[in-house]
Structure formats: C-alpha cells, structure tokens
Protein backbone atom coordinates (compact mmCIF):
# COMPACT_ATOMS: atom_id res chain seq x y z
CA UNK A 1 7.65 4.03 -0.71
CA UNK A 2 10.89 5.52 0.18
CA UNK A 3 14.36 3.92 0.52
CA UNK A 4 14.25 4.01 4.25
CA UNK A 5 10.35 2.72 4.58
CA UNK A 6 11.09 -0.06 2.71
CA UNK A 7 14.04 -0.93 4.51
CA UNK A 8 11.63 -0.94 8.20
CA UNK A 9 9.25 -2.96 6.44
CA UNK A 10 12.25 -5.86 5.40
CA UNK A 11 13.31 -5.23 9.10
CA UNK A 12 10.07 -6.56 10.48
CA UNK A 13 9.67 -9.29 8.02
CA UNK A 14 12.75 -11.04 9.24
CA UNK A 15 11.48 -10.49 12.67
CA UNK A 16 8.45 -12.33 11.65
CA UNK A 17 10.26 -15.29 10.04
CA UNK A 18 9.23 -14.65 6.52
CA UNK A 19 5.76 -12.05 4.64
CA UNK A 20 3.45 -11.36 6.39
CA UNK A 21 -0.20 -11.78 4.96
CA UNK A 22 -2.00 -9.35 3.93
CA UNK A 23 -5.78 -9.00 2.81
CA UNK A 24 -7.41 -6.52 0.90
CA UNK A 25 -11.27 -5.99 1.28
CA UNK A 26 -12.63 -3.65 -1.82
CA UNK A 27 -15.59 -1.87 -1.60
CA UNK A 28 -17.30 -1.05 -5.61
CA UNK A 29 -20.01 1.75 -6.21
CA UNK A 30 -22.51 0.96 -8.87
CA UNK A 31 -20.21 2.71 -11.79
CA UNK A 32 -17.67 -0.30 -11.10
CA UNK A 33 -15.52 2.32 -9.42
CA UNK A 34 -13.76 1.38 -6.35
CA UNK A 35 -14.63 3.81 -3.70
CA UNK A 36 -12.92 2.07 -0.50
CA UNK A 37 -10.17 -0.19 0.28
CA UNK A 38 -9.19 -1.96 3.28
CA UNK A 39 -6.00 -3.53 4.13
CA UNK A 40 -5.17 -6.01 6.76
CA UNK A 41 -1.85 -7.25 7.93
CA UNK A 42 -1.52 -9.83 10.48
CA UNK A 43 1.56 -12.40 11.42
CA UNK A 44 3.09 -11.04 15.45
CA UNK A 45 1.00 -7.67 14.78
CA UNK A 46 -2.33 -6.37 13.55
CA UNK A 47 -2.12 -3.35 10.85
CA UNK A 48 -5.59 -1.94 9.28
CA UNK A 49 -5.40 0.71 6.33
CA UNK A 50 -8.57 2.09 5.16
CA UNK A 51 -8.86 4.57 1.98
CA UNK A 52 -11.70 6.39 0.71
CA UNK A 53 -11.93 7.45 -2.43
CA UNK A 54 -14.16 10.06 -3.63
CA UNK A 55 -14.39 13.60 -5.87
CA UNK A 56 -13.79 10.97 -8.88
CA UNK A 57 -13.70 13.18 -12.23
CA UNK A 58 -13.04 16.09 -9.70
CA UNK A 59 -9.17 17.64 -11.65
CA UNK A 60 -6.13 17.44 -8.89
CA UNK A 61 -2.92 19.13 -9.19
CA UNK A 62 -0.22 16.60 -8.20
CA UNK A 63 3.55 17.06 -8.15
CA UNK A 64 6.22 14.12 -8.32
CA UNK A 65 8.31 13.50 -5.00
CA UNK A 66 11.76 14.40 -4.92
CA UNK A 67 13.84 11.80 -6.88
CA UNK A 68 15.68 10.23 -3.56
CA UNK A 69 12.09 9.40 -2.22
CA UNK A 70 11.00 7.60 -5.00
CA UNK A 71 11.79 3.66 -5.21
CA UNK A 72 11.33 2.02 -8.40
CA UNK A 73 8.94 -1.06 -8.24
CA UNK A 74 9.59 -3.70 -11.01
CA UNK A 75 7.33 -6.20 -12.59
CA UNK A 76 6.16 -8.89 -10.28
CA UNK A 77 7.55 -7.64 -7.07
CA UNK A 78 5.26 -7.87 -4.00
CA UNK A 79 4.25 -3.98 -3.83
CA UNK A 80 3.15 -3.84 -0.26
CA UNK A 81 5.37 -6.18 1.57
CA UNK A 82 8.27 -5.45 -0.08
C-alpha cells in the first residue's frame, strides 16, 4: 500500500469515529489451497473485494515496486485498515 493510500484510508477512519470492521470469507480447494477470498468492510459504507486465485504452480515473473511506493508493514500492525 502506498504512502498516499494509506493516508485516504486513516482519512476515512477518523470520519468513521474509529476501524472499521472488516470480514474475510475464504474459500479452500481440496489441496488445502485457498483459491478465493472475500473481503467485506462495513461502518458508514459498504466495500466488497473478491480475489481469485488460480494457475497455482504456474512460474510468474514479478518485479518489486519502486521504493517510494512501498510502505513497510511491521509486526502486529492491522494490515488492511491501517
């Protein structure tokens, strides 16, 4: 999450009066493998996020983000409301 996302997301949880909740449905194929995640925010607004996952063993090329979009998370912090 970048500097400036994070920053929104503080911005709306003082406008809410504190963290919002957030619920996370998991879906689990028979190999124990997650294969779909759902995330629900509600608290003065309604935000769904659904992944799919798939192509698992299938070899991805990835490249890190440029260092002033990257924004270290330390042990214990909330990851997605923070």
């Amino acid at each position: 999450m970048t500097a400036k996302t994070k920053q929104g997301l503080d911005e709306v949880r003082e406008k809410l009066g504190g963290d919002a909740p957030v619920h996370a449905d998991v879906w689990v194929d028979g190999k124990g493998r997650a294969v779909q995640v759902r995330l629900s925010c509600f608290g003065g607004m309604k935000a769904v996020t659904t992944l799919t996952l798939s192509g698992f063993g299938t070899p991805v090329k990835a490249e890190a983000p440029p260092t002033d979009e990257v924004v270290a998370v330390t042990a214990g912090e909330d990851v997605l409301p923070a």
